[in-house]
Protein backbone atom coordinates (compact mmCIF):
# COMPACT_ATOMS: atom_id res chain seq x y z
CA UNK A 1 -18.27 32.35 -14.93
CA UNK A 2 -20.35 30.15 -17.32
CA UNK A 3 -17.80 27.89 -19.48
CA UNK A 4 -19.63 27.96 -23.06
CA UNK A 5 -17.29 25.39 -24.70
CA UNK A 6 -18.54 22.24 -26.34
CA UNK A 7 -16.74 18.91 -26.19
CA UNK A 8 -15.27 17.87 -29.50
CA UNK A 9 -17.32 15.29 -30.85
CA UNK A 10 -19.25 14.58 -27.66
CA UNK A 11 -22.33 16.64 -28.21
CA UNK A 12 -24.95 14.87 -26.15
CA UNK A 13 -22.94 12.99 -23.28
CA UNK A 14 -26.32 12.07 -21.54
CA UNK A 15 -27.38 10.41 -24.23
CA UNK A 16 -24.38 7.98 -23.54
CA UNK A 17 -25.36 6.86 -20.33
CA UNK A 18 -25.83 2.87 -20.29
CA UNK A 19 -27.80 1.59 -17.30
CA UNK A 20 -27.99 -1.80 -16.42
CA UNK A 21 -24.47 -2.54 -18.03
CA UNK A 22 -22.70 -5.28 -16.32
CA UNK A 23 -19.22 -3.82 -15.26
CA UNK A 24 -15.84 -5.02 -15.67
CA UNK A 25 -14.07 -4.17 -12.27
CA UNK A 26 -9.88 -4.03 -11.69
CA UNK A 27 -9.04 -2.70 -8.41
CA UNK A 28 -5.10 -2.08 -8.03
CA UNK A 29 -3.58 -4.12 -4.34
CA UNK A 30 -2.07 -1.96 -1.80
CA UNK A 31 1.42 -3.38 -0.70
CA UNK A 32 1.14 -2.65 3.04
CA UNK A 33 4.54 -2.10 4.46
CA UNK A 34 5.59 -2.83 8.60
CA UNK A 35 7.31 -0.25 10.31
CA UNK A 36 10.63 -1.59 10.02
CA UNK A 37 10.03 -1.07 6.39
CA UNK A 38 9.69 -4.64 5.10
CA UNK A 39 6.48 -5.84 3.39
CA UNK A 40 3.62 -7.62 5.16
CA UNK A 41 3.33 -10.07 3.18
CA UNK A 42 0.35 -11.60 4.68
CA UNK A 43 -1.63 -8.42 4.03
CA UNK A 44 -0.60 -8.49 0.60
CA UNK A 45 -1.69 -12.02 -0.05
CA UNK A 46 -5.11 -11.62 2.33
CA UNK A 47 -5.82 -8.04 0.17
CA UNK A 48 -5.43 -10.13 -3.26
CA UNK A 49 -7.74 -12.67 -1.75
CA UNK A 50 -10.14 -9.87 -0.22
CA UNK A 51 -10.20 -8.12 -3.79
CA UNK A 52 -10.94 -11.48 -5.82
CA UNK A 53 -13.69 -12.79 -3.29
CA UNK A 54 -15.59 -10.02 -3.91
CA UNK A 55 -16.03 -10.33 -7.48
CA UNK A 56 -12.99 -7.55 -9.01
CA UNK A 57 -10.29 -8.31 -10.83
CA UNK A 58 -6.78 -7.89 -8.35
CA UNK A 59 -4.27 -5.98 -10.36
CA UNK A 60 -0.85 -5.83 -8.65
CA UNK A 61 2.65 -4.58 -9.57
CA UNK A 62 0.70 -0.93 -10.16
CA UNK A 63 1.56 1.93 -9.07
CA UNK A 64 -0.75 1.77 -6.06
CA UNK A 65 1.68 -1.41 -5.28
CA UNK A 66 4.47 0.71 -6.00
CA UNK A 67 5.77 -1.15 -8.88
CA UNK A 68 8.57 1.64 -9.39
CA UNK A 69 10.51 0.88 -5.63
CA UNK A 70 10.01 -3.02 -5.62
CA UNK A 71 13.18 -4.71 -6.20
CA UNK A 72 12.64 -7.51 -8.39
CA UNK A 73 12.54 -10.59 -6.14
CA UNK A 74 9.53 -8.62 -4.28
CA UNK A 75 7.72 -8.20 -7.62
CA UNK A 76 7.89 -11.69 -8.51
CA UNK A 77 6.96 -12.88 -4.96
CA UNK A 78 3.65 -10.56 -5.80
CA UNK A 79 2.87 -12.15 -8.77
CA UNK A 80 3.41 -15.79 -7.33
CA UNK A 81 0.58 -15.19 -4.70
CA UNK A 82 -1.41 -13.25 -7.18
CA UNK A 83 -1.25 -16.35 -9.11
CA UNK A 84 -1.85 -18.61 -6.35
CA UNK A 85 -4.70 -16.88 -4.95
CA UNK A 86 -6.76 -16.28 -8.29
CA UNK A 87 -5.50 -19.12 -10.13
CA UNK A 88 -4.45 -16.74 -13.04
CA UNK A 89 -7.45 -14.19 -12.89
CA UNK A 90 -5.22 -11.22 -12.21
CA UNK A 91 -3.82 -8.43 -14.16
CA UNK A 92 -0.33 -6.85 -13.42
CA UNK A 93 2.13 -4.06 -14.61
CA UNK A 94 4.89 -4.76 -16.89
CA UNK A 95 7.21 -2.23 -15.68
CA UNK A 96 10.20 -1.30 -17.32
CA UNK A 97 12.64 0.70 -15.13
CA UNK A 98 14.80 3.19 -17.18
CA UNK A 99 15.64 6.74 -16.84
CA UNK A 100 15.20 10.61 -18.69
CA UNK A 101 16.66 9.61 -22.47
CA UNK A 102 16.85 5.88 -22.65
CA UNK A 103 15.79 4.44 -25.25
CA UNK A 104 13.17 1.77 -25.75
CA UNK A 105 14.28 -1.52 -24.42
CA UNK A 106 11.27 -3.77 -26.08
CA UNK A 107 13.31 -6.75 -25.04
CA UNK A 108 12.73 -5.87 -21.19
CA UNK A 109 8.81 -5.55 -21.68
CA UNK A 110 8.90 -8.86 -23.34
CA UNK A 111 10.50 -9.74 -20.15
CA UNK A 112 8.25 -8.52 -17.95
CA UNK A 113 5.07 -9.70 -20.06
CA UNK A 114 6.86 -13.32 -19.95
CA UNK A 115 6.78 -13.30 -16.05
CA UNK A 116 3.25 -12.12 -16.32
CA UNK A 117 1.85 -14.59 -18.47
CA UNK A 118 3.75 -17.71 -17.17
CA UNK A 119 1.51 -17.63 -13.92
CA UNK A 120 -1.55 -17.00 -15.82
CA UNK A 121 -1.91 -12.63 -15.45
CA UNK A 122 -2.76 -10.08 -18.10
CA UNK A 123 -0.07 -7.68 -18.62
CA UNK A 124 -0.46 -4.02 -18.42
CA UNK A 125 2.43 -2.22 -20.48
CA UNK A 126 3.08 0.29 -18.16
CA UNK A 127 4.89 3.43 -19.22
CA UNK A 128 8.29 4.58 -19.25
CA UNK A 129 10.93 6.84 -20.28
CA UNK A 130 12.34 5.37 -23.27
CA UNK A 131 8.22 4.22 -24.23
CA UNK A 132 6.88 7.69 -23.50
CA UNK A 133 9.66 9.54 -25.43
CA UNK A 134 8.84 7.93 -28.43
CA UNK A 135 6.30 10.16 -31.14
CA UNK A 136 2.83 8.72 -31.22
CA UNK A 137 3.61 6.61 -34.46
CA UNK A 138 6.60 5.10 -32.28
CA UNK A 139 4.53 4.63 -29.63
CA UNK A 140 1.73 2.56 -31.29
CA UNK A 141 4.64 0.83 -33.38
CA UNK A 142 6.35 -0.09 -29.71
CA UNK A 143 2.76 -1.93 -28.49
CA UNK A 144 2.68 -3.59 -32.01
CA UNK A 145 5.94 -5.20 -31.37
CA UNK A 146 4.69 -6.05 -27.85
CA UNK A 147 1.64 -7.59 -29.25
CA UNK A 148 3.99 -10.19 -31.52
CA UNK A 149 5.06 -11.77 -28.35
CA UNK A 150 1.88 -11.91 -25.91
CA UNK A 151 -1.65 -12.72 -27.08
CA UNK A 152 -3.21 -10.35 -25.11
CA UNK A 153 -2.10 -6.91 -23.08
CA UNK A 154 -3.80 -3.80 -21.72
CA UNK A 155 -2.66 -1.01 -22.67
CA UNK A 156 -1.65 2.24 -20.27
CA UNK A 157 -1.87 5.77 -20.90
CA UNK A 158 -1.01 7.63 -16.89
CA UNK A 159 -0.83 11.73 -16.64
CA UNK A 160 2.43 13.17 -15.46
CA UNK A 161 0.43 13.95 -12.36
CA UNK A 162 1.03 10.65 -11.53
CA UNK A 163 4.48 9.99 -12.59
CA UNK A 164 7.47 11.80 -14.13
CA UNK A 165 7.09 9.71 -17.32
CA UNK A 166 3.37 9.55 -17.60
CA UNK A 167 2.07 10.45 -20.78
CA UNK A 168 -1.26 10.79 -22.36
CA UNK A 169 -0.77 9.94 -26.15
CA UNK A 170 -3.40 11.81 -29.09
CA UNK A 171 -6.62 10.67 -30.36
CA UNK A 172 -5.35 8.91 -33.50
CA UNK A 173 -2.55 7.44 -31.42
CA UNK A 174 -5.35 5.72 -29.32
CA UNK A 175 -7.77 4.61 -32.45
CA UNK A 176 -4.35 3.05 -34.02
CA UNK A 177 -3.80 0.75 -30.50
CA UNK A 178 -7.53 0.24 -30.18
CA UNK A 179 -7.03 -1.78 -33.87
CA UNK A 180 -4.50 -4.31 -32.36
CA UNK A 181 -6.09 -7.32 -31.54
CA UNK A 182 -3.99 -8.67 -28.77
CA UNK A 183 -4.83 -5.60 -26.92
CA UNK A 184 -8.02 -6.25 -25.15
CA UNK A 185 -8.37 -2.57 -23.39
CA UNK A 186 -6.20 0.01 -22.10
CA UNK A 187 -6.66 1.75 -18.97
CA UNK A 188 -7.16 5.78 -19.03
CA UNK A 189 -5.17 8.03 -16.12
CA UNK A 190 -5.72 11.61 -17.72
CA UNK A 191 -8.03 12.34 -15.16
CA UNK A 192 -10.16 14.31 -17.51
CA UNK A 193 -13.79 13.26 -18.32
CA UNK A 194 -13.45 14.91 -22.09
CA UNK A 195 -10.75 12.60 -22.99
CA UNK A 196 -12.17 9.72 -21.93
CA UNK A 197 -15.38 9.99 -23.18
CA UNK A 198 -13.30 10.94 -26.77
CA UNK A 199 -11.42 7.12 -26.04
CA UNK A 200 -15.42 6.06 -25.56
CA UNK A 201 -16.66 7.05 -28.74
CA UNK A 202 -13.44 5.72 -30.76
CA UNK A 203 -14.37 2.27 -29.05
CA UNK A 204 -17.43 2.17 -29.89
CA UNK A 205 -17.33 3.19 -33.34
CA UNK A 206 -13.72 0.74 -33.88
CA UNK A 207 -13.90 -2.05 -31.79
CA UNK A 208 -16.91 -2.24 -29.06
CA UNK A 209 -15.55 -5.39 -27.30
CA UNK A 210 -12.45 -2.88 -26.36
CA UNK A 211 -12.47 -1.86 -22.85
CA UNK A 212 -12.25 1.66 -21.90
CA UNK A 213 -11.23 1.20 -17.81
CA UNK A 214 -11.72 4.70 -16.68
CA UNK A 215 -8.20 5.51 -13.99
CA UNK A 216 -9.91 8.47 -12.91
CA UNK A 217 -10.40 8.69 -9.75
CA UNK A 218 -12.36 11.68 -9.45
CA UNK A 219 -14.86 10.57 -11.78
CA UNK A 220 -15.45 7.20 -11.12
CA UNK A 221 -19.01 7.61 -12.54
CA UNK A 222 -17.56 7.40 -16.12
CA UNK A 223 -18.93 3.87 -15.62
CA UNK A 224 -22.33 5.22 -16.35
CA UNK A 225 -21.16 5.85 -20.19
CA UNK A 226 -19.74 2.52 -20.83
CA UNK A 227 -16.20 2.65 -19.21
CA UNK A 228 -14.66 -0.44 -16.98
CA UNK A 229 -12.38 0.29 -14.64
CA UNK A 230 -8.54 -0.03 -12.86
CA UNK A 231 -8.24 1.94 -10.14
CA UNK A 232 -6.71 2.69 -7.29
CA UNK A 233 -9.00 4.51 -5.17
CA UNK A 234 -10.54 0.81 -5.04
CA UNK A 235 -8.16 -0.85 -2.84
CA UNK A 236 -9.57 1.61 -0.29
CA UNK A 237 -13.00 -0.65 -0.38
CA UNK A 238 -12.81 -3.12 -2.89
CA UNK A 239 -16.44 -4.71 -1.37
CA UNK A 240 -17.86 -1.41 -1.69
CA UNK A 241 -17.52 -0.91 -5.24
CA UNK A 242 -18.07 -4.87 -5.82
CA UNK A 243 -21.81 -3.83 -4.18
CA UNK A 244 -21.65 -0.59 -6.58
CA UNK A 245 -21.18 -2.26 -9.85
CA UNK A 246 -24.19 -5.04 -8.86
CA UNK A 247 -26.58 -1.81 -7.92
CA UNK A 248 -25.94 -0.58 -11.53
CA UNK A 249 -26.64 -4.01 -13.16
CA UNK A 250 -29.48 -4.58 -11.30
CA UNK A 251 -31.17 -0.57 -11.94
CA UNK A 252 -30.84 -0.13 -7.74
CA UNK A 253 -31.17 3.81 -7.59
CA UNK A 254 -29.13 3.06 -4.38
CA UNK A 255 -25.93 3.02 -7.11
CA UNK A 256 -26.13 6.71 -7.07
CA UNK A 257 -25.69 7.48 -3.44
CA UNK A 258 -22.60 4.96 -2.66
CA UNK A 259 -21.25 6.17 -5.63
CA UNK A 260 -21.14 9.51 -4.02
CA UNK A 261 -19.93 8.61 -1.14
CA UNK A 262 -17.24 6.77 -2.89
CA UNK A 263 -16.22 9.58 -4.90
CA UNK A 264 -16.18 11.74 -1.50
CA UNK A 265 -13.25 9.34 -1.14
CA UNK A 266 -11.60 9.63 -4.18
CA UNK A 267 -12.14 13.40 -3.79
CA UNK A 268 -10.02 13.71 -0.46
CA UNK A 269 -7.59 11.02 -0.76
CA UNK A 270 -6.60 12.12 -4.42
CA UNK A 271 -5.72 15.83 -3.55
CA UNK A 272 -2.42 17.40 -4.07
CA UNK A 273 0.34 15.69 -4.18
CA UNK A 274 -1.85 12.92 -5.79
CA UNK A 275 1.02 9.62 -4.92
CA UNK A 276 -0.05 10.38 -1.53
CA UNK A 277 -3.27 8.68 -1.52
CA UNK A 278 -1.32 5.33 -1.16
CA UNK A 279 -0.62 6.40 2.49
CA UNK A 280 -4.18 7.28 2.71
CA UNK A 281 -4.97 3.60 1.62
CA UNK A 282 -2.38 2.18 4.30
CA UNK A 283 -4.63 4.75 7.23
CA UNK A 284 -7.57 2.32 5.93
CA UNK A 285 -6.05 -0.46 5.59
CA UNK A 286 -5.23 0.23 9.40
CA UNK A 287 -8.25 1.02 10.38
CA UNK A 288 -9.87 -1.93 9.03
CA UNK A 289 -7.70 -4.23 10.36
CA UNK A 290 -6.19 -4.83 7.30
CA UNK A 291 -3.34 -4.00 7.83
CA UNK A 292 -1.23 -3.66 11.45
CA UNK A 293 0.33 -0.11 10.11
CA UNK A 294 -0.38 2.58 7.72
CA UNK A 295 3.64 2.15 7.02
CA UNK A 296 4.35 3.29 2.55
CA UNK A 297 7.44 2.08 0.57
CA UNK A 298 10.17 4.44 1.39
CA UNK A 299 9.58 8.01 0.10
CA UNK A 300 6.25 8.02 -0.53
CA UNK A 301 4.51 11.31 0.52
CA UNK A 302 2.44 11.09 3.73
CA UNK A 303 -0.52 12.82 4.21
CA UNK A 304 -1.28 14.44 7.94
CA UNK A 305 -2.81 12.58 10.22
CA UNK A 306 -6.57 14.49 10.59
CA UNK A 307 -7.22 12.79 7.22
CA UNK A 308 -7.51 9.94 9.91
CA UNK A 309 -10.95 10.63 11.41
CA UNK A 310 -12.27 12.13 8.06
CA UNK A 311 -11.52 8.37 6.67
CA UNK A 312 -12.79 7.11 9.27
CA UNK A 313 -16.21 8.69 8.65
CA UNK A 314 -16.33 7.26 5.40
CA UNK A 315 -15.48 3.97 6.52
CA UNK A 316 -18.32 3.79 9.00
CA UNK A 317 -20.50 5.55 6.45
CA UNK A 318 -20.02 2.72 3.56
CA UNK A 319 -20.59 -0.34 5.78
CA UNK A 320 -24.56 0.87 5.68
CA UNK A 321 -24.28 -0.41 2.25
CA UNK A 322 -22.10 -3.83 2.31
């Protein structure tokens, strides 16, 4: 049945489309895991390296590096290579562990922005409980403290899809955090193309040096209208979206067909339950060589293991294009 609706204040979202744009690219890192369930640390640091080399932005302690089931000697040991291997170019989560009806504990995000910034990273003020239980006004009042402490942050809005706590915060809740200067963006996880082109239009019409990165990764052509990006579905191939964002710059119609392919990716591996497309990332990182097992953190949902060979399709189907 034909959907008549319009999108609120997004009449003509052709129009938007911006070729040619130079894109800002943030690719969350993988931590691959051995099978006697300690971290490969080698793959970690050789991923962070991979990611940077190829022109993207590494962004680690996300959920895609499971940020939630790191202790925290593992999630400073991720920021020290981070830092070693970019020499500060990297952008990480400040996570704040808490449960159902705590309240806000500003003095641990100040903590985990401090361990951030020391070595050089952005931080990205990743939700929580006692953040995302807050009213909107709260909410923006909560990043305004944050921004007294740090001179820059990006800021996070993730869907419940993703996590228990996610929470995607109103229109006028985004246009008030779009208006503090020490945040420089904030990344979008709604996975829903109206609400992100809504955050679009705010940015442009507030603040157009704002970045908009798009966490949808089942519409990783919101790039076309002027989004950035952090994702996840990155890590999978961080040289093939490197090679996607230089087709765009340059006008190469070939942008349109890897970014299909690419979104054939984000497609399977982001199905129901959606936290199992980290184990999807591990098959890859397998089957690249990346990695010596697709072993997750404990508890992580695995997918079964046909999604092998249709991954490995895809694989063999990007490298005609890197």
């Amino acid at each position: 049945m034909r959907d008549d609706r319009t999108m609120t204040g997004n009449p003509d979202i052709p129009a938007r489309v911006r070729p040619q744009r130079t894109i800002t690219g943030m690719s969350a890192v993988l931590v691959p895991f051995t099978t006697d369930g300690e971290i490969d640390w080698h793959a970690v640091e050789a991923h962070i390296a991979r990611t940077h080399e190829v022109g993207l932005t590494p962004a680690v302690n996300m959920d895609t590096g499971y940020v939630q089931l790191l202790n925290e000697v593992d999630k400073e040991h991720v920021l020290d290579l981070a830092a070693t291997v970019t020499g500060g170019a990297f952008v990480a989560g400040a996570y704040v562990p808490d449960t159902t009806g705590a309240p806000l504990d500003l003095d641990a995000y100040r903590r985990a922005s401090d361990a951030i910034t020391r070595r050089g990273g952005t931080p990205v003020i990743f939700p929580s409980h006692g953040l995302n239980e807050l009213d909107d006004d709260g909410w923006v009042d909560a990043h305004r403290a944050i921004a007294t402490h740090i001179d820059r942050f990006i800021g996070f809005e993730l869907g419940p899809m993703f996590v228990p706590y996610g929470r995607i915060v109103s229109l006028d809740a985004y246009r008030a955090l779009v208006r503090i200067p020490q945040c420089i963006g904030a990344k979008h996880s709604s996975l829903s193309r109206e609400l992100e082109w809504d955050r679009l239009q705010v940015r442009d019409e507030s603040r157009p040096d704002f970045k908009v990165f798009t966490g949808n990764d089942l519409a990783i052509d919101m790039v076309m209208y002027g989004a950035d990006y952090l994702l996840g579905l990155s890590t999978f191939a961080p040289e093939a979206f490197a090679a996607r964002d230089r087709m765009w710059a340059a006008g190469d119609a070939r942008f349109y067909e890897l970014n299909d392919l690419l979104q054939y990716l984000g497609a399977f591996a982001f199905r129901d339950p959606v936290p199992a497309y980290r184990h999807d990332a591990a098959m890859c990182f397998e089957l690249r060589g990346w990695a010596g097992t697709d072993a997750t953190a404990p508890g992580v949902p695995r997918r079964p293991e046909s999604d092998r060979s249709v991954l490995a399709d895809i694989l063999d189907r990007l490298r005609d294009f890197t």
